[in-house]
N, C-alpha and C. Protein backbone atom coordinates (compact mmCIF):
# COMPACT_ATOMS: atom_id res chain seq x y z
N UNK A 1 -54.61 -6.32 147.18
CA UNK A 1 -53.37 -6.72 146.55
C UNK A 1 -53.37 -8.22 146.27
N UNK A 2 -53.11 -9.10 147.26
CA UNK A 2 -53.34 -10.53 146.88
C UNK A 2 -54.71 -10.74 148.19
N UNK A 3 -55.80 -11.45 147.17
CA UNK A 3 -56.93 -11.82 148.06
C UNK A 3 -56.57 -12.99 148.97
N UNK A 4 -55.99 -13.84 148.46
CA UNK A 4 -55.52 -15.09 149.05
C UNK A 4 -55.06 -14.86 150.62
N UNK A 5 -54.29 -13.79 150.97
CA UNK A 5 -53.36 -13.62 151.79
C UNK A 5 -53.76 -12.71 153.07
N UNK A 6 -53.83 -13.37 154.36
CA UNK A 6 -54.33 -12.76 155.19
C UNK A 6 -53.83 -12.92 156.71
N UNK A 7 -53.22 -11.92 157.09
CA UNK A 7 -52.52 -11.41 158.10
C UNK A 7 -52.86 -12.73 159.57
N UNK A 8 -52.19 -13.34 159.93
CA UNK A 8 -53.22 -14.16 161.39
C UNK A 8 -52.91 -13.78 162.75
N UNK A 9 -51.59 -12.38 162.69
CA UNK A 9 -51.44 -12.13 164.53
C UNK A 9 -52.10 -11.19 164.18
N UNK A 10 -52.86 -11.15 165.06
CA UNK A 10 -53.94 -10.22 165.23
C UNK A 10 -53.64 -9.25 167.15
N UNK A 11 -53.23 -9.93 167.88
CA UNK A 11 -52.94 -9.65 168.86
C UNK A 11 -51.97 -10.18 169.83
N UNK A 12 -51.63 -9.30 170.86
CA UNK A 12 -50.37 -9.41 171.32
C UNK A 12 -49.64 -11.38 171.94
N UNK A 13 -50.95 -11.83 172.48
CA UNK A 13 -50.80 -13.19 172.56
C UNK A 13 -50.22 -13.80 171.71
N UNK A 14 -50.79 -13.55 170.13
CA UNK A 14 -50.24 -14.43 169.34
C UNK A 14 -48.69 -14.02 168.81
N UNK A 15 -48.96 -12.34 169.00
CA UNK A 15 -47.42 -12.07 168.44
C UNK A 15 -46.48 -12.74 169.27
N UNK A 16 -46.73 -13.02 170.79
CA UNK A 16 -45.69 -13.86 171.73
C UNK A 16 -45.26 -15.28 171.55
N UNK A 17 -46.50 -16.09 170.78
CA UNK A 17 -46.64 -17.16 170.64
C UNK A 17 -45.41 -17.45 169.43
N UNK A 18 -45.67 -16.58 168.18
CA UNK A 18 -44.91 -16.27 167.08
C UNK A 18 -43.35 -16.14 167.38
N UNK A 19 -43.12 -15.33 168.37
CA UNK A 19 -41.84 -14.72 168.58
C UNK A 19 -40.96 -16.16 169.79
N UNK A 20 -41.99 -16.66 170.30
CA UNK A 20 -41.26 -17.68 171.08
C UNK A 20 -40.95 -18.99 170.14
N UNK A 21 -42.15 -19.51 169.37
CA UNK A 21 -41.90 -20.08 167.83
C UNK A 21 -40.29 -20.05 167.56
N UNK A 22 -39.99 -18.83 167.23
CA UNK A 22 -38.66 -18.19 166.72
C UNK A 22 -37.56 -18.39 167.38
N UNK A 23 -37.71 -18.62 168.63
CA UNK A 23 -36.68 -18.40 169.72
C UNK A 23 -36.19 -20.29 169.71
N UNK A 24 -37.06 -20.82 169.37
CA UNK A 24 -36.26 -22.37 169.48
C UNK A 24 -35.13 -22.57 168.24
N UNK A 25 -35.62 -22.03 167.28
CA UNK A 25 -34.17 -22.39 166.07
C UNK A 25 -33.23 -21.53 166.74
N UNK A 26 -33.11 -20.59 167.22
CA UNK A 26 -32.07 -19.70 167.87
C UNK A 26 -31.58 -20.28 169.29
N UNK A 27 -32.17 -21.56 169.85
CA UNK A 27 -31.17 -21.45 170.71
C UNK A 27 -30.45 -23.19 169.61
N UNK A 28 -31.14 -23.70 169.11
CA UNK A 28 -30.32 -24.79 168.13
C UNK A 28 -29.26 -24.06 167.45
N UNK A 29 -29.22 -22.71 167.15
CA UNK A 29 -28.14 -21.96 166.36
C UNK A 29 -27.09 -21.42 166.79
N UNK A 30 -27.44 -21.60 168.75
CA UNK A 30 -26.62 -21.19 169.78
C UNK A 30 -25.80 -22.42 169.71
N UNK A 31 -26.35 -23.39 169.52
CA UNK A 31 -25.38 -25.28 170.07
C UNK A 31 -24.83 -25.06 168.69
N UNK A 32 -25.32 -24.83 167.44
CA UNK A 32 -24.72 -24.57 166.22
C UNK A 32 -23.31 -24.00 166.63
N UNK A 33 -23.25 -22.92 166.75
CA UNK A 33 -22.49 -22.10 167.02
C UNK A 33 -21.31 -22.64 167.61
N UNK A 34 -21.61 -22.90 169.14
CA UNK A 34 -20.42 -23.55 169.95
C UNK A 34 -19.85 -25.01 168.89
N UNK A 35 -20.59 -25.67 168.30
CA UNK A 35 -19.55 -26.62 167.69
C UNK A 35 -18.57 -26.38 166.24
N UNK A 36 -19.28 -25.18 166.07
CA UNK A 36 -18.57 -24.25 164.78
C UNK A 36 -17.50 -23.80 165.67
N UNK A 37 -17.41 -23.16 166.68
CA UNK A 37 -16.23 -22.74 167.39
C UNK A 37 -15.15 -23.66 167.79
N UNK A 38 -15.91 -24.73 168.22
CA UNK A 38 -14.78 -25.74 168.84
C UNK A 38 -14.27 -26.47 167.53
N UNK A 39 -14.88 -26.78 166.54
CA UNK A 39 -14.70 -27.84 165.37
C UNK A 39 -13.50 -26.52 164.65
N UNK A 40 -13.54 -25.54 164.66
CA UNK A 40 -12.82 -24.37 163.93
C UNK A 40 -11.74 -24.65 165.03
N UNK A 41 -11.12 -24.60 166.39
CA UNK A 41 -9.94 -24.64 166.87
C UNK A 41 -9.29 -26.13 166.97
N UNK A 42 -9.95 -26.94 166.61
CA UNK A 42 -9.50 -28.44 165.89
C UNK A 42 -8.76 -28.44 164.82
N UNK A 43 -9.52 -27.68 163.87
CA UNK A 43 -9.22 -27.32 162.43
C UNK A 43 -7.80 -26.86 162.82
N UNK A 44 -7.87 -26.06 163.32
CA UNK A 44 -6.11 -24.72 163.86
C UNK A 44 -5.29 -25.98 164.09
N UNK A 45 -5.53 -26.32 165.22
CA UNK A 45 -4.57 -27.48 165.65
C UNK A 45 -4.02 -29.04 164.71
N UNK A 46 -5.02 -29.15 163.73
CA UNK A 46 -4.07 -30.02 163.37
C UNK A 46 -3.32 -29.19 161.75
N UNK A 47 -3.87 -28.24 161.29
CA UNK A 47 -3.09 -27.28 160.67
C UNK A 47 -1.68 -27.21 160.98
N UNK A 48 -1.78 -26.84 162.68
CA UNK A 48 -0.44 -26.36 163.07
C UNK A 48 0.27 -27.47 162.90
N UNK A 49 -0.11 -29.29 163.31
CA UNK A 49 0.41 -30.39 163.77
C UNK A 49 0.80 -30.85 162.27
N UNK A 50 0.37 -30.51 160.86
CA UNK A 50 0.79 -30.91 159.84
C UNK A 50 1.58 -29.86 159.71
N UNK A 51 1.91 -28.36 159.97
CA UNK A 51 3.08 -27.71 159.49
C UNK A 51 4.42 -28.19 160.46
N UNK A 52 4.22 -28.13 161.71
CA UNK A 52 5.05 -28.99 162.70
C UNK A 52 6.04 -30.09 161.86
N UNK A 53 4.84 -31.15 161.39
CA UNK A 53 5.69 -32.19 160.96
C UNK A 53 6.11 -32.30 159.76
N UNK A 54 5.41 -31.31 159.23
CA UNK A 54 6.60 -30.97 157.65
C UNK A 54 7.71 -30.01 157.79
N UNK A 55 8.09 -29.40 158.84
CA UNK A 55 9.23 -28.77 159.09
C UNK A 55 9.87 -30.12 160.14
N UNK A 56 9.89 -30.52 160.48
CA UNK A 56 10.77 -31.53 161.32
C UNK A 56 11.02 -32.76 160.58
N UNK A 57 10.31 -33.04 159.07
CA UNK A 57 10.62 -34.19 157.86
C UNK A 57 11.65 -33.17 157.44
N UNK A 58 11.39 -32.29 157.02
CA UNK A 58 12.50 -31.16 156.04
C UNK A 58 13.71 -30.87 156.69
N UNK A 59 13.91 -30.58 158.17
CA UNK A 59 14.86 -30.56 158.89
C UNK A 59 15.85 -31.98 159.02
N UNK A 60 14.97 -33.41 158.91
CA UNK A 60 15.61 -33.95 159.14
C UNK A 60 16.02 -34.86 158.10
N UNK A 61 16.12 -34.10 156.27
CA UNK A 61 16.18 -34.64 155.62
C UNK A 61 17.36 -33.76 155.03
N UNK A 62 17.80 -32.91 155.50
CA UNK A 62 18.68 -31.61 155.80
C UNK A 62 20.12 -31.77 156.31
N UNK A 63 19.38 -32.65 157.78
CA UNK A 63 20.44 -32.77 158.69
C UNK A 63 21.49 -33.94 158.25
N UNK A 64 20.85 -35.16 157.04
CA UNK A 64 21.74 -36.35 156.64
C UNK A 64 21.81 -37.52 158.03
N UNK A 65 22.84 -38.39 157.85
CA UNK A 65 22.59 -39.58 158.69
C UNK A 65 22.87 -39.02 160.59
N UNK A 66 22.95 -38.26 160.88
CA UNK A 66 23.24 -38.01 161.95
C UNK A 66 22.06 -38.36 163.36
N UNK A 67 21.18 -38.33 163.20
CA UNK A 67 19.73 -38.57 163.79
C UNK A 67 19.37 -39.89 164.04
N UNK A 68 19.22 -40.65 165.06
CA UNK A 68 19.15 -41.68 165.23
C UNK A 68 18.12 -42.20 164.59
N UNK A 69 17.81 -43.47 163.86
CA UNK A 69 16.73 -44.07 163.63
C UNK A 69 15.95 -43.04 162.79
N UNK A 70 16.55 -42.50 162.01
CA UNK A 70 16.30 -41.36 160.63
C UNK A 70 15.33 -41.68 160.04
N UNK A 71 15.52 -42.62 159.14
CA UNK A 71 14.39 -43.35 158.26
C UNK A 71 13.18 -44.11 159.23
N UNK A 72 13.23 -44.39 159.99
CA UNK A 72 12.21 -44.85 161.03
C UNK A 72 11.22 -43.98 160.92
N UNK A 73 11.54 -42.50 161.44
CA UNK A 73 11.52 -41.36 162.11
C UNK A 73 10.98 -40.56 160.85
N UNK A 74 11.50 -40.59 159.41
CA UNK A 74 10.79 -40.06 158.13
C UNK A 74 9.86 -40.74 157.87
N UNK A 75 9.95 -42.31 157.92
CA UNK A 75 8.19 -42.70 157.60
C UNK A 75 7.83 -42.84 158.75
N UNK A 76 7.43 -42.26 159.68
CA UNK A 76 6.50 -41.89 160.78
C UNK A 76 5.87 -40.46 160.41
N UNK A 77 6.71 -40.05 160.49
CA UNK A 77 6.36 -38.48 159.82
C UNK A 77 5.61 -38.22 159.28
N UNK A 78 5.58 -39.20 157.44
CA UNK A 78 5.49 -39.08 156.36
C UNK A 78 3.79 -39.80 156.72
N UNK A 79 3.74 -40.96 157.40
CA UNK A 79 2.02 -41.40 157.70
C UNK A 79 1.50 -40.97 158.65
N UNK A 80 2.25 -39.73 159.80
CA UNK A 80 1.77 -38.69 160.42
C UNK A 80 1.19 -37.69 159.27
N UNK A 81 1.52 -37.31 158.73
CA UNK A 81 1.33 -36.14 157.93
C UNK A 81 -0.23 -36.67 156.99
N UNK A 82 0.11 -38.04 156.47
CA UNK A 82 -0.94 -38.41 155.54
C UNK A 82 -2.41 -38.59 156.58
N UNK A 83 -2.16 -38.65 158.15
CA UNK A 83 -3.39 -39.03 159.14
C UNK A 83 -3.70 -37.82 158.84
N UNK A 84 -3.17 -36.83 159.32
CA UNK A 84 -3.69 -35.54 160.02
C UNK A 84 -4.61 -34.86 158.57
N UNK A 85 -4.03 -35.76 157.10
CA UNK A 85 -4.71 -35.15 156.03
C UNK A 85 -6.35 -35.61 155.64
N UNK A 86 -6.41 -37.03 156.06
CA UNK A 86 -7.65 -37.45 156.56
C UNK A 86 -8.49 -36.90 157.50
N UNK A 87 -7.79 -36.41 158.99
CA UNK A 87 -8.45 -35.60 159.87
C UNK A 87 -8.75 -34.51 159.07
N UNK A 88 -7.86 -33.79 158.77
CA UNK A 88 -7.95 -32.29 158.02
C UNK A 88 -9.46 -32.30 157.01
N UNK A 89 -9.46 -33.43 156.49
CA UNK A 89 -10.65 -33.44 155.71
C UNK A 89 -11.98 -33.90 156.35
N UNK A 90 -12.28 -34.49 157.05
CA UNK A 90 -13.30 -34.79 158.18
C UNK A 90 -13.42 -33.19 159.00
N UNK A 91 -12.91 -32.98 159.40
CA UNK A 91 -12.87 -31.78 160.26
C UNK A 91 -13.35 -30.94 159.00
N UNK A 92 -13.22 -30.42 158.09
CA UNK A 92 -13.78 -29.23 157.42
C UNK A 92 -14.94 -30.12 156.44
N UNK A 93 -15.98 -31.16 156.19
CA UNK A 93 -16.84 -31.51 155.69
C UNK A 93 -18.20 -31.51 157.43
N UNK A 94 -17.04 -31.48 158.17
CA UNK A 94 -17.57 -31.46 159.54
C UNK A 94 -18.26 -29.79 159.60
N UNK A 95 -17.08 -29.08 159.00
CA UNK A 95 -17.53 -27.65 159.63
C UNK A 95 -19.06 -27.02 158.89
N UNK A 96 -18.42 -27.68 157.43
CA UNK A 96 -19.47 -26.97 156.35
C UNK A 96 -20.91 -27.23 156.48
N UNK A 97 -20.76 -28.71 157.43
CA UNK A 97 -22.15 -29.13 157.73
C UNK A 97 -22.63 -28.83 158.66
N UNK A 98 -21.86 -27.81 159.84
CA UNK A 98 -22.33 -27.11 160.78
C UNK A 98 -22.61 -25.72 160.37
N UNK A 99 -21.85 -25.08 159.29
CA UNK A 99 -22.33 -24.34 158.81
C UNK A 99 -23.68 -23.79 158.17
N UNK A 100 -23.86 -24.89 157.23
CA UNK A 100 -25.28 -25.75 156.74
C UNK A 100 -26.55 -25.40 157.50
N UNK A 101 -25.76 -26.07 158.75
CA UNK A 101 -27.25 -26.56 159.41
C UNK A 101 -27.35 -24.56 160.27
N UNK A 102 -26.27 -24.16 160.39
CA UNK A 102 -26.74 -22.82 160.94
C UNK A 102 -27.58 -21.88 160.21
N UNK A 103 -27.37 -21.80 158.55
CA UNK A 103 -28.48 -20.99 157.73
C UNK A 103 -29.81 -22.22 157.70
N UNK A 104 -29.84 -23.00 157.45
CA UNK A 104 -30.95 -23.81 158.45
C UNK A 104 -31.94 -23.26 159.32
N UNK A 105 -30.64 -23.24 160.29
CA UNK A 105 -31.69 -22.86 161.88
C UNK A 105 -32.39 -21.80 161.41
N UNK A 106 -31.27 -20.44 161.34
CA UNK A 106 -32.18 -19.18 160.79
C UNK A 106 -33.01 -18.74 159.66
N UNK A 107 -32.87 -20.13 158.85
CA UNK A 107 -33.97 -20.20 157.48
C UNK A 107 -35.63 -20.48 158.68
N UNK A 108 -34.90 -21.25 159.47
CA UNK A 108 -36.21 -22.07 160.22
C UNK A 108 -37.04 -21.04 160.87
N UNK A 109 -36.06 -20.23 161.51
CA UNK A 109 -36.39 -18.75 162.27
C UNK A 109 -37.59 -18.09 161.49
N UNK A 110 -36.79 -17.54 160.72
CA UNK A 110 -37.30 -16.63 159.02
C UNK A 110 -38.86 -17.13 159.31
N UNK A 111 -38.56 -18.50 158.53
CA UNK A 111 -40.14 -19.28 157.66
C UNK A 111 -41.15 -19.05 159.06
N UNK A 112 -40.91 -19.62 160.18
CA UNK A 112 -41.81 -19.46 161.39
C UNK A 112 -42.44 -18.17 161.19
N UNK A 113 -41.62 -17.31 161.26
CA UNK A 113 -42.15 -15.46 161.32
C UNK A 113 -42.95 -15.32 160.45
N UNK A 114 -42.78 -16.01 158.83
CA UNK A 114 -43.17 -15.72 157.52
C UNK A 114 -44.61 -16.40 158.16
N UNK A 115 -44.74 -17.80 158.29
CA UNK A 115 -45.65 -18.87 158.13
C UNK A 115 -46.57 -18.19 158.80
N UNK A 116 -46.23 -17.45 160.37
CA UNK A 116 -47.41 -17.07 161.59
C UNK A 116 -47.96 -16.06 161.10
N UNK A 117 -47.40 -14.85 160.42
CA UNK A 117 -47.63 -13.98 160.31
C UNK A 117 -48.71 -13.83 158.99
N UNK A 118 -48.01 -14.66 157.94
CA UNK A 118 -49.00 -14.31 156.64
C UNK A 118 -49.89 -16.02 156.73
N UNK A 119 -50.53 -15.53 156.78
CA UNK A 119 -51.67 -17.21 156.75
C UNK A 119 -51.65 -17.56 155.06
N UNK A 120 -50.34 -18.18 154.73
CA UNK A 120 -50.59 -18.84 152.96
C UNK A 120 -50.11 -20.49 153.34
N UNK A 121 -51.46 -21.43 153.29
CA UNK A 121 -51.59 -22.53 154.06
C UNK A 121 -50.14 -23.11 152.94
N UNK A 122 -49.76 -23.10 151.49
CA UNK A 122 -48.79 -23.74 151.47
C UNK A 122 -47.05 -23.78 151.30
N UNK A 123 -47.03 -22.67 152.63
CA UNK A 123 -45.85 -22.49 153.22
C UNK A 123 -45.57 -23.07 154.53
N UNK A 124 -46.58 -23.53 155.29
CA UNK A 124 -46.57 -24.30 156.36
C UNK A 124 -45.20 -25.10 156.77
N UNK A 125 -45.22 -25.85 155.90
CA UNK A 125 -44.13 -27.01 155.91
C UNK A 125 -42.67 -26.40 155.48
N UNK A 126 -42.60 -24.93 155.46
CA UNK A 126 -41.49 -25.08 155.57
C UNK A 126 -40.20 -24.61 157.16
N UNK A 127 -40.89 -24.34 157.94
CA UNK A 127 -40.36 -24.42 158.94
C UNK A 127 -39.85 -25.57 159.37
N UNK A 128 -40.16 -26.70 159.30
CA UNK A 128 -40.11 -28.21 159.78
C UNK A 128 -39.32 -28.66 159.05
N UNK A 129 -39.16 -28.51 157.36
CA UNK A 129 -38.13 -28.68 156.50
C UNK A 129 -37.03 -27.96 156.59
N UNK A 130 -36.87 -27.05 156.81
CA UNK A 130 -35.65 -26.40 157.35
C UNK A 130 -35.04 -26.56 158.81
N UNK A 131 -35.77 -26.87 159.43
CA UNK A 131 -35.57 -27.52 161.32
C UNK A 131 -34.65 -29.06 161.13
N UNK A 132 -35.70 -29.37 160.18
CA UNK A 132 -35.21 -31.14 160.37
C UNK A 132 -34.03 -31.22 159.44
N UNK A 133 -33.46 -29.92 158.44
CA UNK A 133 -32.72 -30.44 157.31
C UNK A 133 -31.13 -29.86 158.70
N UNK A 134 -31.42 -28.26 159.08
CA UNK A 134 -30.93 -28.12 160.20
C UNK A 134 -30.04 -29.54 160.98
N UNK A 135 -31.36 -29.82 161.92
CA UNK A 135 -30.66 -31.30 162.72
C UNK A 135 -30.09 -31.82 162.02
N UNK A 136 -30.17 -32.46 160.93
CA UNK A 136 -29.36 -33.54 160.38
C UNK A 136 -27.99 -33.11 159.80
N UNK A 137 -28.13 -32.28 159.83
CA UNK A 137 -27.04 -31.62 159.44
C UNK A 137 -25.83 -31.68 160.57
N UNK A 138 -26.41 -31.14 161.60
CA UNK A 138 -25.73 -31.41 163.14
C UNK A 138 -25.54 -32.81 163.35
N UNK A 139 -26.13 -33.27 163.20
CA UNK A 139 -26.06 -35.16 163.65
C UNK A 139 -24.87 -35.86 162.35
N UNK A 140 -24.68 -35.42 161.49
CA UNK A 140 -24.33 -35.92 160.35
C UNK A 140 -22.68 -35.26 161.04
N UNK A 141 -22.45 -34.10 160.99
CA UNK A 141 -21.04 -33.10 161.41
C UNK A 141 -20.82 -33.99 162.88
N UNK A 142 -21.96 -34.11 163.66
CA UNK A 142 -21.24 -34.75 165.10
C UNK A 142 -20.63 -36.45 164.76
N UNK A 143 -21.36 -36.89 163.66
CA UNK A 143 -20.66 -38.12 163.62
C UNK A 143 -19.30 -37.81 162.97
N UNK A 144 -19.08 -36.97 162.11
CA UNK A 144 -18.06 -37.02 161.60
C UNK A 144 -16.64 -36.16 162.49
N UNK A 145 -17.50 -35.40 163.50
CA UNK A 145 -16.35 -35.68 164.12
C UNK A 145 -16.05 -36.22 165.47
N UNK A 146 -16.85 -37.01 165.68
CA UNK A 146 -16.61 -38.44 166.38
C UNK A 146 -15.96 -39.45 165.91
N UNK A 147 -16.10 -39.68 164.68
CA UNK A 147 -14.63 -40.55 163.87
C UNK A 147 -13.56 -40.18 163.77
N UNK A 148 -12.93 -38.37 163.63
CA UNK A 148 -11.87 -38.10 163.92
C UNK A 148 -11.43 -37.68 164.70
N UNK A 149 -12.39 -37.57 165.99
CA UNK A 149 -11.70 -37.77 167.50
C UNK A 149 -11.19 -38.94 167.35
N UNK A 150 -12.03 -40.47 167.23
CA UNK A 150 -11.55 -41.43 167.22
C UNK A 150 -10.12 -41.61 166.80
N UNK A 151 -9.81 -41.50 165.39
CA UNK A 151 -8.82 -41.09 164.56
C UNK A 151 -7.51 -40.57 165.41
N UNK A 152 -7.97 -39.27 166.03
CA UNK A 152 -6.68 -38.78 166.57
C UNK A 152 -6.16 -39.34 167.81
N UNK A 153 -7.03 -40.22 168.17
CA UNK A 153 -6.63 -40.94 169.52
C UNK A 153 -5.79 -41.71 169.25
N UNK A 154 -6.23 -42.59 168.15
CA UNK A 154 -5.36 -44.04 167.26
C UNK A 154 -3.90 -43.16 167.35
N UNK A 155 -4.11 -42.59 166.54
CA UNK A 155 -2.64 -41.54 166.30
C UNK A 155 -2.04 -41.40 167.26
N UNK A 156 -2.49 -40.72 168.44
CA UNK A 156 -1.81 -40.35 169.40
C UNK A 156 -0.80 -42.06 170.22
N UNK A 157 -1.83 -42.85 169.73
CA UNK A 157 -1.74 -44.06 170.29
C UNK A 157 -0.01 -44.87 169.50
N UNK A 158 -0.24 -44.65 168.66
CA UNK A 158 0.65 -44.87 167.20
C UNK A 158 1.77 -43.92 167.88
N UNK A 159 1.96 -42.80 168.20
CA UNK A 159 3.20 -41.85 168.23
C UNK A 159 3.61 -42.32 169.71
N UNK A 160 2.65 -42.77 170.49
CA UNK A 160 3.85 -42.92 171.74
C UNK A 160 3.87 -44.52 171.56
N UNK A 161 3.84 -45.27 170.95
CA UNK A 161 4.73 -46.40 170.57
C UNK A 161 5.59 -46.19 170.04
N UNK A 162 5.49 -44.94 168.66
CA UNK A 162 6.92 -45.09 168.27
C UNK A 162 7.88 -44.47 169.49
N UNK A 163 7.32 -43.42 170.35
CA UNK A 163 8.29 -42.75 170.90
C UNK A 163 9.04 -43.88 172.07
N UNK A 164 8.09 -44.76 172.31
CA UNK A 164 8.60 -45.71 172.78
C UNK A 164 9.54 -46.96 172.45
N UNK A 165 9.59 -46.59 170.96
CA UNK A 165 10.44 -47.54 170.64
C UNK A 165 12.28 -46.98 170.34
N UNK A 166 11.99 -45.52 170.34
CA UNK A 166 12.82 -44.87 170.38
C UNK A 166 13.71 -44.86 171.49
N UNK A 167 12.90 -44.88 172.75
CA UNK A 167 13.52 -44.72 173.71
C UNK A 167 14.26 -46.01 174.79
N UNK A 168 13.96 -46.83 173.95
CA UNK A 168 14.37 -48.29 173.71
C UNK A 168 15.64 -48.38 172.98
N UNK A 169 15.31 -48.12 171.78
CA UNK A 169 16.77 -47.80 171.14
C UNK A 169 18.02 -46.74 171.72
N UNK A 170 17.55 -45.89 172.45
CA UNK A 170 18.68 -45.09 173.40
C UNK A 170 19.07 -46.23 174.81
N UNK A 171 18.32 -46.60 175.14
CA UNK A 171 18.71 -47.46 176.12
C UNK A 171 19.29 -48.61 175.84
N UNK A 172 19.21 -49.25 174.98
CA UNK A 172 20.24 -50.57 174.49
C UNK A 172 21.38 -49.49 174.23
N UNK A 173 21.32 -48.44 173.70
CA UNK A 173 22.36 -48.07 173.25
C UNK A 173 23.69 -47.58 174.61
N UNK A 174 23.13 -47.23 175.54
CA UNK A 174 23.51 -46.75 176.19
C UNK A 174 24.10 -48.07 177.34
N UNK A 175 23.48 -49.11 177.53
CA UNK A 175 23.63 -50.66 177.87
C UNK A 175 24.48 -51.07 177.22
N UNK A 176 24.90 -50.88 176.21
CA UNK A 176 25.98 -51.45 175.16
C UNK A 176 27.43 -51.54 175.79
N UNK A 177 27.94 -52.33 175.59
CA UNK A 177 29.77 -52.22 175.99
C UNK A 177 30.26 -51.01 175.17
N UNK A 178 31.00 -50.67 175.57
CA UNK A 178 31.61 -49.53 174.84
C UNK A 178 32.71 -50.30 173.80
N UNK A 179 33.01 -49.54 172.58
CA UNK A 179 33.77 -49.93 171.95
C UNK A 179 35.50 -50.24 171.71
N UNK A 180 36.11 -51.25 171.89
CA UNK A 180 37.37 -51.17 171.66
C UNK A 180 38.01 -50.63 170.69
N UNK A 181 39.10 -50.11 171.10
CA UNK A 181 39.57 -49.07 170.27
C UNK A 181 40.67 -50.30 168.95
């Protein structure tokens, strides 16, 4: 059929050798995996934390002047909402590139099986090209979401100042002389 092409496991040694070959992109597809899982319930959470704060802008744009420190409290909101849209986008260029790198791993899998099995010297290189495109892929998604961990810390950092400034403003208020009638 093709002369070129010629079978190289010949015996059970090498089929082990082949099959363990295989077993390293699969456990990189295992660490794949877990950060596809965790980077996906990130995703959920700040989903939920931007519907949160667009129902509590809408509520309190509803409610009229009654709400202390209203307008304070709407543009907080309003550059809450615009963070979490930056996170929102880091987090899913994050995922796709964990995604990426998972048909990767199992491209890497594949080519190993292909490469050991059929001896066609210029397929070699592609196990290593798919391994290394793999990693970088992972390294590229972990930085990115190492900046919006960073990110959500700032934030978090940002909301209990304001909440602190809030609770400042109840306390003068409450320190206050009361009013003559």
């Amino acid at each position: 059929m093709w002369p070129h092409l010629q079978f190289t496991v010949t015996n059970l040694g090498s089929a082990l050798n082949v099959l363990a070959a295989m077993i390293t992109p699969a456990l990189l597809l295992s660490a794949c995996g877990t950060f596809i899982l965790s980077t996906s319930n990130r995703l959920a959470r700040i989903v939920d934390r931007m519907r949160s704060l667009s129902q509590q802008l809408d509520e309190m744009m509803q409610t009229g002047a009654g709400v202390a420190l209203r307008q304070e409290r709407m543009v907080r909101h309003r550059a809450e909402i615009k963070l979490q849209g930056h996170r929102l986008s880091l987090i899913q260029r994050a995922l796709t590139l964990l995604y990426v790198a998972a048909v990767n791993f199992v491209c890497t899998s594949v080519a190993i099986g292909v490469t050991s099995t059929i001896n066609l010297v210029w397929v070699y290189w592609m196990p290593v090209v798919f391994g290394i495109a793999g990693a970088c892929c992972m390294l590229a998604a972990s930085v990115m979401l190492a900046l919006e961990a960073r990110r959500a810390v700032n934030d978090l950092y940002e909301e209990t100042e304001f909440h602190r400034s809030i609770a400042r403003h109840y306390a003068n208020q409450s320190e206050a002389p009361p009013e003559k009638p």
